[in-house]
C-alpha atoms as a PDB file:
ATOM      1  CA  UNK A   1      70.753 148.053  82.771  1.00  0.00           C
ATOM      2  CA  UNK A   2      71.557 146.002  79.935  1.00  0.00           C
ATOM      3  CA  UNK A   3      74.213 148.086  78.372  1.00  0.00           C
ATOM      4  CA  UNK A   4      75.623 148.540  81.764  1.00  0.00           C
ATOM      5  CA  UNK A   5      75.921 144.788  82.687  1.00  0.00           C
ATOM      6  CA  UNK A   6      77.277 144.241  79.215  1.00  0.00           C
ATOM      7  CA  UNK A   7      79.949 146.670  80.189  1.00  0.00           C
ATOM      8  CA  UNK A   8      80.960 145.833  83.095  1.00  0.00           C
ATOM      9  CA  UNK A   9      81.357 141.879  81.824  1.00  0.00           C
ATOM     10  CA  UNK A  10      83.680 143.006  78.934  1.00  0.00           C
ATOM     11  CA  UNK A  11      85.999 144.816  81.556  1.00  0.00           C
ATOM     12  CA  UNK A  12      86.549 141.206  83.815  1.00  0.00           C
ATOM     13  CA  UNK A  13      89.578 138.900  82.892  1.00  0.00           C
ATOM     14  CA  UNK A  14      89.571 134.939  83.793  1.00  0.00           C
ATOM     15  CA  UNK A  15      91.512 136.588  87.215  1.00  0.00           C
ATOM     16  CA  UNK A  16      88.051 137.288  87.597  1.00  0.00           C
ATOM     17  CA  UNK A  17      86.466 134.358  89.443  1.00  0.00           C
ATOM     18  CA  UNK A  18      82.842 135.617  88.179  1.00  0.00           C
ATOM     19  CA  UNK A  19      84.155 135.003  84.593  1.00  0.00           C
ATOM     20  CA  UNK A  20      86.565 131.884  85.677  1.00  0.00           C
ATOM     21  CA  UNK A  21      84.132 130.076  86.990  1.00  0.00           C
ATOM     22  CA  UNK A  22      81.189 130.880  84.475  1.00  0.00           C
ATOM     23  CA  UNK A  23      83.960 129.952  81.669  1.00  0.00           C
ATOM     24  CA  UNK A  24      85.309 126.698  83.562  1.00  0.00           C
ATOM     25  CA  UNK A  25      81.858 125.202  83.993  1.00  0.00           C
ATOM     26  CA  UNK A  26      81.810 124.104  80.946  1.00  0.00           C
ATOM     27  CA  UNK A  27      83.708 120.779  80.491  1.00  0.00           C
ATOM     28  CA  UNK A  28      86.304 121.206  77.653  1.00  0.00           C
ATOM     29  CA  UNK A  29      87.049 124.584  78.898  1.00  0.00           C
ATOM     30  CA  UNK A  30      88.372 123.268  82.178  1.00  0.00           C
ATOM     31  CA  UNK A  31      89.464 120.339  80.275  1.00  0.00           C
ATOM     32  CA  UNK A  32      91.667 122.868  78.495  1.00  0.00           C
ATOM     33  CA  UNK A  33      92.605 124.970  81.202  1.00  0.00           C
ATOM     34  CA  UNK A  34      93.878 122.003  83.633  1.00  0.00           C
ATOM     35  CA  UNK A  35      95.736 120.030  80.780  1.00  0.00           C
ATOM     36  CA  UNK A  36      97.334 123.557  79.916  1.00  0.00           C
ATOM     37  CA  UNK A  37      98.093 124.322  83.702  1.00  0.00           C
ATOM     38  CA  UNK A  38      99.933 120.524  84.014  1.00  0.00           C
ATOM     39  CA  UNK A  39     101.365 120.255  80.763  1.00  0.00           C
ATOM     40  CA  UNK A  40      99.517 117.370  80.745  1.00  0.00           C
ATOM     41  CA  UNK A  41      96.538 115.600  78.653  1.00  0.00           C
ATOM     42  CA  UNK A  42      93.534 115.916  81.208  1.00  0.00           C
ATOM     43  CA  UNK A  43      89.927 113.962  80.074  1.00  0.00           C
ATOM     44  CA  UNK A  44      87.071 115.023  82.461  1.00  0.00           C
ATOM     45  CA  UNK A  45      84.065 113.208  82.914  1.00  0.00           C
ATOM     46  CA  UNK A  46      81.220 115.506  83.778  1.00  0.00           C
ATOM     47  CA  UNK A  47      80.763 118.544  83.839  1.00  0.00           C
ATOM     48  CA  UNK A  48      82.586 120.716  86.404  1.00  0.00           C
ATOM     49  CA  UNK A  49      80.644 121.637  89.803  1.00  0.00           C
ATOM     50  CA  UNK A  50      80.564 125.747  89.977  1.00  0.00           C
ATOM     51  CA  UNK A  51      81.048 127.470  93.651  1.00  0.00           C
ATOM     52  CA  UNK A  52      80.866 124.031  95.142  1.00  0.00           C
ATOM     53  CA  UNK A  53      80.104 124.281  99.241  1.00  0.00           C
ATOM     54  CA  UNK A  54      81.344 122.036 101.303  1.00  0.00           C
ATOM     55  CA  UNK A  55      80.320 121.502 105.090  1.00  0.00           C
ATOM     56  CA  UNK A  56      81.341 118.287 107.123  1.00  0.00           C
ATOM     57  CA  UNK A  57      80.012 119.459 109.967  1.00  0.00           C
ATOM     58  CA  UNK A  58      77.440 122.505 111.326  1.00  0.00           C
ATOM     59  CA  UNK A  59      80.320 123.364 113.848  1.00  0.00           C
ATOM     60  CA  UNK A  60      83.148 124.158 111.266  1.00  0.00           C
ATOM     61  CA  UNK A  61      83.658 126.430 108.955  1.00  0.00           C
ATOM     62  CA  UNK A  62      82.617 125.744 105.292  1.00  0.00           C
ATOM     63  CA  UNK A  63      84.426 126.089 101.708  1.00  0.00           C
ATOM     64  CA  UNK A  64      83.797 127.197  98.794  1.00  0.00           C
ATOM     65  CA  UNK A  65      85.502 125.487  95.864  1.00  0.00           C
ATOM     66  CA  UNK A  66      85.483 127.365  92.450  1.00  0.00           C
ATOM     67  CA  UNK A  67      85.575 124.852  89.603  1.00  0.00           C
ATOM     68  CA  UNK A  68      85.766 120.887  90.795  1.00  0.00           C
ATOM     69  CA  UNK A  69      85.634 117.938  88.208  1.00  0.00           C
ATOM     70  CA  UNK A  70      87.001 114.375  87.837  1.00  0.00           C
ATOM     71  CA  UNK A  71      88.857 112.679  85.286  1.00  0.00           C
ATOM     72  CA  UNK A  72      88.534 109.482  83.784  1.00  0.00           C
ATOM     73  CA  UNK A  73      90.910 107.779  86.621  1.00  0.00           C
ATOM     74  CA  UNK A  74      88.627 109.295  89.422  1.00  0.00           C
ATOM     75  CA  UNK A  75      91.220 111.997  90.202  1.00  0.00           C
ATOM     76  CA  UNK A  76      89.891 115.049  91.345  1.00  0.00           C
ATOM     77  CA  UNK A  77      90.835 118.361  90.056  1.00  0.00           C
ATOM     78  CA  UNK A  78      89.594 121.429  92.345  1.00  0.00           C
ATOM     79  CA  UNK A  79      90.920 124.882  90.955  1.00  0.00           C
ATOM     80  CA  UNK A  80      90.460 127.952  92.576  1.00  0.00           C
ATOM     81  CA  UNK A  81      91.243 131.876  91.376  1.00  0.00           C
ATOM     82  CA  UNK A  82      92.625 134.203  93.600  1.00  0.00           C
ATOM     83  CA  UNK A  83      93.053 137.725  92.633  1.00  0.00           C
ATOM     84  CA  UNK A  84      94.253 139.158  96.193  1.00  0.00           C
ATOM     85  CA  UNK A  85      97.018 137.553  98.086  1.00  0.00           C
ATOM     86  CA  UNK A  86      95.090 137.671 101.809  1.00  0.00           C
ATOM     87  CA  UNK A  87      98.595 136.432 103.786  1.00  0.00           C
ATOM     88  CA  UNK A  88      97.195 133.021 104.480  1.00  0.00           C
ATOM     89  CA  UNK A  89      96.739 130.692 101.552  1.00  0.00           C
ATOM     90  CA  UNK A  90      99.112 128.367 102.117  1.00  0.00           C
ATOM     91  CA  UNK A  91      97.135 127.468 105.234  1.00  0.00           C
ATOM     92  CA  UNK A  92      94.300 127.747 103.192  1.00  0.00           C
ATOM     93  CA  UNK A  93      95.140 125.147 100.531  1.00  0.00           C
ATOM     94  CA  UNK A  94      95.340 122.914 103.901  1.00  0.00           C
ATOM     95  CA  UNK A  95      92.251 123.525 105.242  1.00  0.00           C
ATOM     96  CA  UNK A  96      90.821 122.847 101.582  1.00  0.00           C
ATOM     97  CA  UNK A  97      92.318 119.440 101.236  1.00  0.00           C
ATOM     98  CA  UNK A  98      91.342 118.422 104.397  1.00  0.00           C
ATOM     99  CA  UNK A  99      87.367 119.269 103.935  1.00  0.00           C
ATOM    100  CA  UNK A 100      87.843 118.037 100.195  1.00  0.00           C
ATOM    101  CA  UNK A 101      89.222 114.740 101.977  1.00  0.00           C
ATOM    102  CA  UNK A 102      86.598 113.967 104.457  1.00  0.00           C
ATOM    103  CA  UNK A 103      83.733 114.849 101.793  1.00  0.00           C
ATOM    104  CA  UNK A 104      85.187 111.410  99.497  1.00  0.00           C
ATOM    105  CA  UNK A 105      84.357 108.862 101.378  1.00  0.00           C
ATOM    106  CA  UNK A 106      81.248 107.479 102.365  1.00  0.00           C
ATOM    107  CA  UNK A 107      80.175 106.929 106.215  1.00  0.00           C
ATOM    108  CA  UNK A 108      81.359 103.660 106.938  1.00  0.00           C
ATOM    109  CA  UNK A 109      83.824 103.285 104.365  1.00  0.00           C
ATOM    110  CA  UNK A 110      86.653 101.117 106.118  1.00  0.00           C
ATOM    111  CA  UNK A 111      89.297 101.270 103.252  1.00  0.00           C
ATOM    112  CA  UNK A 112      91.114 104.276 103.060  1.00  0.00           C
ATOM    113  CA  UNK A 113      92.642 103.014  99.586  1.00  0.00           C
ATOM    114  CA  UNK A 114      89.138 103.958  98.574  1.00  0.00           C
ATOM    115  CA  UNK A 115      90.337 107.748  98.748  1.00  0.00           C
ATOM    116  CA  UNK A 116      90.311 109.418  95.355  1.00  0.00           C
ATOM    117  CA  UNK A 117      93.493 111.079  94.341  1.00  0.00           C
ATOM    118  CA  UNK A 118      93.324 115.051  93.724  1.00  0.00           C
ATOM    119  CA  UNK A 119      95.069 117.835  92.561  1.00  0.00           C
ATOM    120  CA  UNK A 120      94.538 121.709  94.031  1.00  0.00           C
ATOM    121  CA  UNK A 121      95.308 124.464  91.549  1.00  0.00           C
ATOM    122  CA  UNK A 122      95.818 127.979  93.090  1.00  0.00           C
ATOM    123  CA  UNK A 123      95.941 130.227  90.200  1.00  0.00           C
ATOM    124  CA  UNK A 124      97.163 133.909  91.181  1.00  0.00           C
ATOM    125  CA  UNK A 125      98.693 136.918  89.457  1.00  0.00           C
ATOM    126  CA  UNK A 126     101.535 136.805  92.126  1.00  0.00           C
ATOM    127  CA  UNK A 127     104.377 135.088  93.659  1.00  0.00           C
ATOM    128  CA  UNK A 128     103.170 133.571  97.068  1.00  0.00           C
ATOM    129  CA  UNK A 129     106.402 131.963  98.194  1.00  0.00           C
ATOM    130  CA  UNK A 130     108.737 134.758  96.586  1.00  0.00           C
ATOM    131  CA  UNK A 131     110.654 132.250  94.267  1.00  0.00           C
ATOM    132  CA  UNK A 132     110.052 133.718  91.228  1.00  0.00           C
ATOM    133  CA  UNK A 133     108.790 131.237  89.792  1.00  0.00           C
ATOM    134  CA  UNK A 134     105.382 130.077  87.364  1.00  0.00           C
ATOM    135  CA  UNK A 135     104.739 127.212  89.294  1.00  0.00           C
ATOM    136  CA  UNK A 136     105.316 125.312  92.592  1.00  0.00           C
ATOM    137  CA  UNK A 137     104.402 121.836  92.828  1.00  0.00           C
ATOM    138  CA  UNK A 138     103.945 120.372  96.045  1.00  0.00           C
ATOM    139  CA  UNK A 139     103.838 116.487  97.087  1.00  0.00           C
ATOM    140  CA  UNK A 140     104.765 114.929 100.051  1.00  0.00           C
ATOM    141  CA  UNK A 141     107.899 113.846 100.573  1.00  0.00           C
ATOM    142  CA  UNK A 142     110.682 112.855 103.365  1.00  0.00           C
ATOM    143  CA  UNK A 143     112.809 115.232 104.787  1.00  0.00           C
ATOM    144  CA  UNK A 144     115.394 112.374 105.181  1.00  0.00           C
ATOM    145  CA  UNK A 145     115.386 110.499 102.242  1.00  0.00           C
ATOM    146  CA  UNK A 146     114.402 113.311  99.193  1.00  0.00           C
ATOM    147  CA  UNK A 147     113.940 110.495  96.561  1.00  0.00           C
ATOM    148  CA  UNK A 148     111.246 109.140  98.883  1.00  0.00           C
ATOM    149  CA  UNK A 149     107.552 110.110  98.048  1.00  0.00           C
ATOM    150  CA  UNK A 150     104.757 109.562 100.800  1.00  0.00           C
ATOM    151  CA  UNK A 151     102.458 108.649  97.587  1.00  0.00           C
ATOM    152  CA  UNK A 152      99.161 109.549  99.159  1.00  0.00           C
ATOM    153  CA  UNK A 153      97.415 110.601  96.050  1.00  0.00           C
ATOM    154  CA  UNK A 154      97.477 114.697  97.314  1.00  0.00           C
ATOM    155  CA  UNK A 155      99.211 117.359  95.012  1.00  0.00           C
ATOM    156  CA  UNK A 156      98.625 121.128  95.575  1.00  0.00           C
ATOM    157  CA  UNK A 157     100.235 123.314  92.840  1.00  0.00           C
ATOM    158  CA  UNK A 158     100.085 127.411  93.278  1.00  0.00           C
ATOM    159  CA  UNK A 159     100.026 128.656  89.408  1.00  0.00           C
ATOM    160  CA  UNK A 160     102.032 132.453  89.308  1.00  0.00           C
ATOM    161  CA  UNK A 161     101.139 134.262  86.135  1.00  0.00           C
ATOM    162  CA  UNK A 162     103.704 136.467  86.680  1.00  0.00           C
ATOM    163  CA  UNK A 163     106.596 134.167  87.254  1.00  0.00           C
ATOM    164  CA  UNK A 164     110.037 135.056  85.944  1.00  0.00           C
ATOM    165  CA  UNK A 165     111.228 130.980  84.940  1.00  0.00           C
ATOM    166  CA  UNK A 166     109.208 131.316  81.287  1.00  0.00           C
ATOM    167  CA  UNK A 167     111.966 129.655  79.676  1.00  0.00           C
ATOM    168  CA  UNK A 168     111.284 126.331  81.703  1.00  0.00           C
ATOM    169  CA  UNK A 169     107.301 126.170  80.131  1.00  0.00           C
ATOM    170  CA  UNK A 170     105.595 125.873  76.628  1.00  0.00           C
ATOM    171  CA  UNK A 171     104.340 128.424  74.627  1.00  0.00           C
ATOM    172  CA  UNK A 172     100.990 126.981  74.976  1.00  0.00           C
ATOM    173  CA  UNK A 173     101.464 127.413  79.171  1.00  0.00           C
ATOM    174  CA  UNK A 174     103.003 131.033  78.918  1.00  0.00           C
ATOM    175  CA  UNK A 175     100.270 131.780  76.608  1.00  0.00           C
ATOM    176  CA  UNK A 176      97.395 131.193  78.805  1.00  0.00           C
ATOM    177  CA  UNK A 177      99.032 133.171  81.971  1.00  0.00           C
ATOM    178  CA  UNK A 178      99.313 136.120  79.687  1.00  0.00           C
ATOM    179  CA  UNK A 179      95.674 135.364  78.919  1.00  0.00           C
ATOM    180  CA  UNK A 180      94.408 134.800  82.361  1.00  0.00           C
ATOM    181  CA  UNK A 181      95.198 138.568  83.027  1.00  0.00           C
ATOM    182  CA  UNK A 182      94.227 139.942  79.688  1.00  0.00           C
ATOM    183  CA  UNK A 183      91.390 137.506  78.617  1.00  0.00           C
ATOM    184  CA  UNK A 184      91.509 139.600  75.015  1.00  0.00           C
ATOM    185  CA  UNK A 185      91.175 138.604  71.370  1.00  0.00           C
ATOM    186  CA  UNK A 186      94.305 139.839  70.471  1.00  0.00           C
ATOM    187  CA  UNK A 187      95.873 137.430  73.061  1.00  0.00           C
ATOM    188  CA  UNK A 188      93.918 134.662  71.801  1.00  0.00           C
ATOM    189  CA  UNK A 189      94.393 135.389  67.863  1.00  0.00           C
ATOM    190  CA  UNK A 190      97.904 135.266  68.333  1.00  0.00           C
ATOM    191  CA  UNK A 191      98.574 131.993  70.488  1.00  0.00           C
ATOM    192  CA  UNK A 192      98.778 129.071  68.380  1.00  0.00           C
ATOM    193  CA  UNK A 193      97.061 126.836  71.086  1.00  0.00           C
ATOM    194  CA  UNK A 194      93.597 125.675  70.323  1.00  0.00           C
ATOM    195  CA  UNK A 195      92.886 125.015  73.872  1.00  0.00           C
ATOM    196  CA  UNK A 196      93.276 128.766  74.615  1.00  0.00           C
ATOM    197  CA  UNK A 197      91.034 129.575  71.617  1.00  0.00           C
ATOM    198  CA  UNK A 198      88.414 126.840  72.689  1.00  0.00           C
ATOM    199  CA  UNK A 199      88.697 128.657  75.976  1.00  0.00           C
ATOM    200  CA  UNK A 200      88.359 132.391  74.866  1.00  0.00           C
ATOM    201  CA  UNK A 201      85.476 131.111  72.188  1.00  0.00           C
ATOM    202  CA  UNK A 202      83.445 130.285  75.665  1.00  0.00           C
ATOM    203  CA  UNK A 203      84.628 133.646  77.573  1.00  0.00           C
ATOM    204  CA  UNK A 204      83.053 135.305  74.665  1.00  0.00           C
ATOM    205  CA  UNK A 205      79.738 133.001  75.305  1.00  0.00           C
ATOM    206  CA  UNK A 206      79.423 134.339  78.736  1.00  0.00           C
ATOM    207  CA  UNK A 207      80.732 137.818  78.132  1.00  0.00           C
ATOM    208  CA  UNK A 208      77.750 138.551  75.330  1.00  0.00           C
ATOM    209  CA  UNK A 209      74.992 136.193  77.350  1.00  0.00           C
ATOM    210  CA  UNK A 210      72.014 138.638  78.520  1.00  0.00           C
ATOM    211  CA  UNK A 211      71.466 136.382  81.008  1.00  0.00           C
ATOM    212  CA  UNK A 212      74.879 136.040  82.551  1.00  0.00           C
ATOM    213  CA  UNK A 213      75.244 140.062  82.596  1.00  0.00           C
ATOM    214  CA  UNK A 214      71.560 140.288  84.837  1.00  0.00           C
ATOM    215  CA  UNK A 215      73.694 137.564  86.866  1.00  0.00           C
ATOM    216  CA  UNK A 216      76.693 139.261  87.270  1.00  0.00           C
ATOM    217  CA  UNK A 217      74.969 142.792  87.790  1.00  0.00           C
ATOM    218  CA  UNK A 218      72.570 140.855  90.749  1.00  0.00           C
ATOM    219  CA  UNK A 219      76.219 139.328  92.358  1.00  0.00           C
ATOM    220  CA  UNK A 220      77.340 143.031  92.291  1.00  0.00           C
ATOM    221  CA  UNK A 221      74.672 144.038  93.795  1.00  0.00           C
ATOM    222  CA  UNK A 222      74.154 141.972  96.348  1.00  0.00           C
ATOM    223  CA  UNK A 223      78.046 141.923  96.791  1.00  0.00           C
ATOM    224  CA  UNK A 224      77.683 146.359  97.440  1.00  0.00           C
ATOM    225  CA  UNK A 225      74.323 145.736  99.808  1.00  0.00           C
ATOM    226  CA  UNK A 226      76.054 143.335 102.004  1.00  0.00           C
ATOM    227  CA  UNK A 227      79.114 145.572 102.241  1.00  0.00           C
ATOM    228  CA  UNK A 228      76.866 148.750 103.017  1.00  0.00           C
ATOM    229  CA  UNK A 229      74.565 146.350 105.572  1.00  0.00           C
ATOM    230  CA  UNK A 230      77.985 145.745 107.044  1.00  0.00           C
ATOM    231  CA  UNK A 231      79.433 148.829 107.309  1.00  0.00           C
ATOM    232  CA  UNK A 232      76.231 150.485 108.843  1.00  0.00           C
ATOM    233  CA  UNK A 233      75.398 147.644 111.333  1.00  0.00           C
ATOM    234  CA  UNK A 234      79.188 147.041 112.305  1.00  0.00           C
ATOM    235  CA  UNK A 235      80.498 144.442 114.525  1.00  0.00           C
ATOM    236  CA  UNK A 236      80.672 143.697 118.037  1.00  0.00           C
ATOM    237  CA  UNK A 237      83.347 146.178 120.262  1.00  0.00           C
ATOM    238  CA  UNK A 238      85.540 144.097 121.005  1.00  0.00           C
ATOM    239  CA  UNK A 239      85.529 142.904 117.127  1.00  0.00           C
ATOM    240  CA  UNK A 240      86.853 146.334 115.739  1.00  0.00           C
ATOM    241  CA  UNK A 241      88.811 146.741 119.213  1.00  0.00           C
ATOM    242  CA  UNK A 242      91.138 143.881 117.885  1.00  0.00           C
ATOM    243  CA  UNK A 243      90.751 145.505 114.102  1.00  0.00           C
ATOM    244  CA  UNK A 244      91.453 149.117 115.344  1.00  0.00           C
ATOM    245  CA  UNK A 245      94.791 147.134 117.428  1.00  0.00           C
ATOM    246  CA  UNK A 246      95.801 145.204 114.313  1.00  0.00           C
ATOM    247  CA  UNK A 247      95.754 148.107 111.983  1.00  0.00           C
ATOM    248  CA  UNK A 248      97.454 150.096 114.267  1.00  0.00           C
ATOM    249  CA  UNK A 249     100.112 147.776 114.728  1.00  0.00           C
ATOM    250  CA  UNK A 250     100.444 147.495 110.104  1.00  0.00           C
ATOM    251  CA  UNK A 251     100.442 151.168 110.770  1.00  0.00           C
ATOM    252  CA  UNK A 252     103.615 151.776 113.087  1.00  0.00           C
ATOM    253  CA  UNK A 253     105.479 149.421 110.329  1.00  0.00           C
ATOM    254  CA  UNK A 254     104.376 151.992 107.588  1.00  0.00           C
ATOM    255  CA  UNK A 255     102.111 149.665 105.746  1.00  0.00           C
ATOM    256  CA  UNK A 256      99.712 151.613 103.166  1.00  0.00           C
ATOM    257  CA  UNK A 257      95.962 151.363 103.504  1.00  0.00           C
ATOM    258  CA  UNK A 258      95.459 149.357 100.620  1.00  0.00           C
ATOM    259  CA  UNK A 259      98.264 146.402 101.381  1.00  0.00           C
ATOM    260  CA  UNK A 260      96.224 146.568 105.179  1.00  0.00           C
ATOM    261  CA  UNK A 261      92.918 145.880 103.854  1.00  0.00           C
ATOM    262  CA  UNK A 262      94.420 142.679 101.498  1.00  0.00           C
ATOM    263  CA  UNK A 263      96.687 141.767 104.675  1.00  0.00           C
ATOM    264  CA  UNK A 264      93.269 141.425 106.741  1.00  0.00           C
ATOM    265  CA  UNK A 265      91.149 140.866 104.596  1.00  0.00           C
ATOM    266  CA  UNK A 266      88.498 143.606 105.084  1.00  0.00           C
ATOM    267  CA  UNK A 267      87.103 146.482 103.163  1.00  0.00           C
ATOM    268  CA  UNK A 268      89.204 149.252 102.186  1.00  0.00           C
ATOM    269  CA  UNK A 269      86.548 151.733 103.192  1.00  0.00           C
ATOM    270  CA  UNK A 270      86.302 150.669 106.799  1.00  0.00           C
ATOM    271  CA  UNK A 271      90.163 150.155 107.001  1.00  0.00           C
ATOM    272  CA  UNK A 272      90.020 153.860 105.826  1.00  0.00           C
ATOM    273  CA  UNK A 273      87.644 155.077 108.232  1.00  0.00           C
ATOM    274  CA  UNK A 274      89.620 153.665 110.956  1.00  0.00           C
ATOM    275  CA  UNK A 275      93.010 155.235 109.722  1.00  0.00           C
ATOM    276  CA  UNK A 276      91.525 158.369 109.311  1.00  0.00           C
ATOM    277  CA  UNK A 277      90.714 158.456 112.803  1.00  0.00           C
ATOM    278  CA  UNK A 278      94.483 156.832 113.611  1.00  0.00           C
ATOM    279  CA  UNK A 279      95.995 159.464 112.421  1.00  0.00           C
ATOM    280  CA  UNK A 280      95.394 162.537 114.891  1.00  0.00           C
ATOM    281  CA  UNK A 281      97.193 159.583 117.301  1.00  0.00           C
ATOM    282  CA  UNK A 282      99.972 158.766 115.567  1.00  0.00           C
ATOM    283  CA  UNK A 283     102.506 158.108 116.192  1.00  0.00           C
ATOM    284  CA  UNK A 284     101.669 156.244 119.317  1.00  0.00           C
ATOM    285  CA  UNK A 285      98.388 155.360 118.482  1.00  0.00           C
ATOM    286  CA  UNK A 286      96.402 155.135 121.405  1.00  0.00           C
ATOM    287  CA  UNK A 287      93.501 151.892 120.165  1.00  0.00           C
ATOM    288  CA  UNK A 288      90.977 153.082 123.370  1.00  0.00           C
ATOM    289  CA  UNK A 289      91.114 157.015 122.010  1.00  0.00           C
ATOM    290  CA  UNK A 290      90.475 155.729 118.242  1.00  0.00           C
ATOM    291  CA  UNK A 291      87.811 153.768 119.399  1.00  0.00           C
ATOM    292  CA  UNK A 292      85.926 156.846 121.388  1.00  0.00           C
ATOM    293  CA  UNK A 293      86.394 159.048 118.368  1.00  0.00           C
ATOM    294  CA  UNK A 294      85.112 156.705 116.287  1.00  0.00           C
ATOM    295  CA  UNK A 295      81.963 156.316 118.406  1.00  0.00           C
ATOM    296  CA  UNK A 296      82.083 159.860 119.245  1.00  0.00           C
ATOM    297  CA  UNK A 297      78.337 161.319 119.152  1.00  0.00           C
ATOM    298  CA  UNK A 298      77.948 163.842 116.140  1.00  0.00           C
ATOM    299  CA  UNK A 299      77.782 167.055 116.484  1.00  0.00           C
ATOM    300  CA  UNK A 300      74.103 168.286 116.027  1.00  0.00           C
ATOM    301  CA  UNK A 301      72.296 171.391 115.373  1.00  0.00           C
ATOM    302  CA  UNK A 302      70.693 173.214 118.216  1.00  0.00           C
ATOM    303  CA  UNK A 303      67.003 172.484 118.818  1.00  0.00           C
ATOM    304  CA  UNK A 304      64.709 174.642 117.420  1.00  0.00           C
ATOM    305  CA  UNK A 305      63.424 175.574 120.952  1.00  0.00           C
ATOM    306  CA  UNK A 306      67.058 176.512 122.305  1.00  0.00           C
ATOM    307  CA  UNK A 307      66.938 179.264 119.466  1.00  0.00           C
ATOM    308  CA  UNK A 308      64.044 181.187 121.051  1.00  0.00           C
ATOM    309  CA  UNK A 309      64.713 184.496 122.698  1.00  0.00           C
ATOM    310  CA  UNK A 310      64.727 183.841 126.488  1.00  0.00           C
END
């Protein structure tokens, strides 16, 4: 098991959020990694929160921040990695701030100068808004007077490893989204930036740790049982009803499998298993007759006692 773990470890890249956000909890590798991101000197305090839940309330739906830390101005810096582009980040990076928001100021609190300025950092290996470029940077500002900023303290920035504008960014910064994809030594032996060395000098920490390869082989693990739990148990009817309907309709535009699953966010296997049974129906696809045949009782062997001789 050992070997295997070992293995598997050396394969993952900081796109990775296993290996992002074992690598950014400690402090001068986030340190690094924001102050590279910004182009900007960043000095944390403490040492960056991990897979940081956040709940205001039993009746919503909870977050889960990757890496969050605060600098010595009381900013807060909340960084997440996203290696598939689900459709609905933008929306996402919303919901985030808002439940980051709420979670800053204590009951009671009747000054809402008291709210802590932050800064959400999407990093992705694509282009979300189609630009082209390595980074957007979004702050508020008015529609009517463009040299006006709303100044509320908020900043989201979406971080494209694979934008096209290189010219416009350091060596250090175009660097480090070369490394983010291939988190290798050759990458980091080349780059003159110490911050991506100090970085890759921790990777390498976590990469050869015994005990973060039995952690990363148990999050595999329990990552495949909960699929397979799912997958046998399914969901209500009229859950997959609506999934059988919106694949169908990706289908009729000629989306492949793979873009479907990302698009809805669900397992490729069960958006294959429903395909597969799409297909005798297409091109119509009928969602009531791909539900029956997907429920369709097996075909068994006959009893033993319907073999006897009459």
């Amino acid at each position: 098991m050992e070997n295997k773990t070992v293995t598997m470890l050396e394969n993952l890249n900081l796109v990775d959020r296993f290996l992002f956000d074992e690598t950014m909890e400690n402090r001068e590798a986030y340190e690094a990694a924001v102050s590279i991101l910004l182009e900007n000197e960043v000095e944390l305090l403490d040492k960056p929160q991990t897979e940081k839940e956040l709940r205001i309330s039993p009746q919503l739906r909870e977050i889960r921040l990757d890496v969050v830390s605060m600098d010595s101005s009381k900013k807060i810096y909340y960084t997440e990695m996203q290696q598939r582009n689900t459709g609905n980040l933008r929306k996402r990076s919303r919901y985030y701030q808002a439940q980051l928001d709420v979670s800053l100021l204590e009951p009671g609190t009747r000054d809402f100068s008291a709210l802590n300025d932050s800064c959400f950092i999407l990093i992705a290996p694509f282009d979300i808004f189609g630009k082209g470029l390595c980074r957007y940077t979004f702050e508020g500002i008015c529609r009517e007077c463009p040299d006006l900023r709303l100044g509320d303290g908020a900043v989201r920035i979406f971080i494209n490893t694979a934008g096209k504008n290189r010219a416009d960014f350091s060596e250090e910064f175009l660097d480090f989204m070369d490394y983010v994809t291939n988190s290798s030594a050759e990458i980091a032996d080349r780059t003159k930036s110490k911050k991506i060395k100090l970085i890759h000098r921790q990777v390498k920490k976590v990469r050869e740790s015994e005990k973060m390869g039995v952690k990363y082989m148990q999050r595999w693990e329990e990552l495949a049982e909960a699929r397979d739990e799912g997958l046998a148990e399914g969901r209500s009817e009229g859950e997959e009803r609506k999934l059988i309907k919106l694949i169908c309709k990706k289908l009729c535009k000629g989306k492949p499998m793979a873009e479907i699953a990302e698009d809805l966010e669900e397992e490729p296997e069960e958006i294959e298993r429903i395909c597969k049974a799409a297909k005798e129906f297409e091109p119509d696809y009928d969602c009531d007759r791909i539900y029956e045949k997907l429920h369709a009782p097996s075909v068994c062997c006959p009893q033993e006692s319907n073999l006897k001789p009459r």
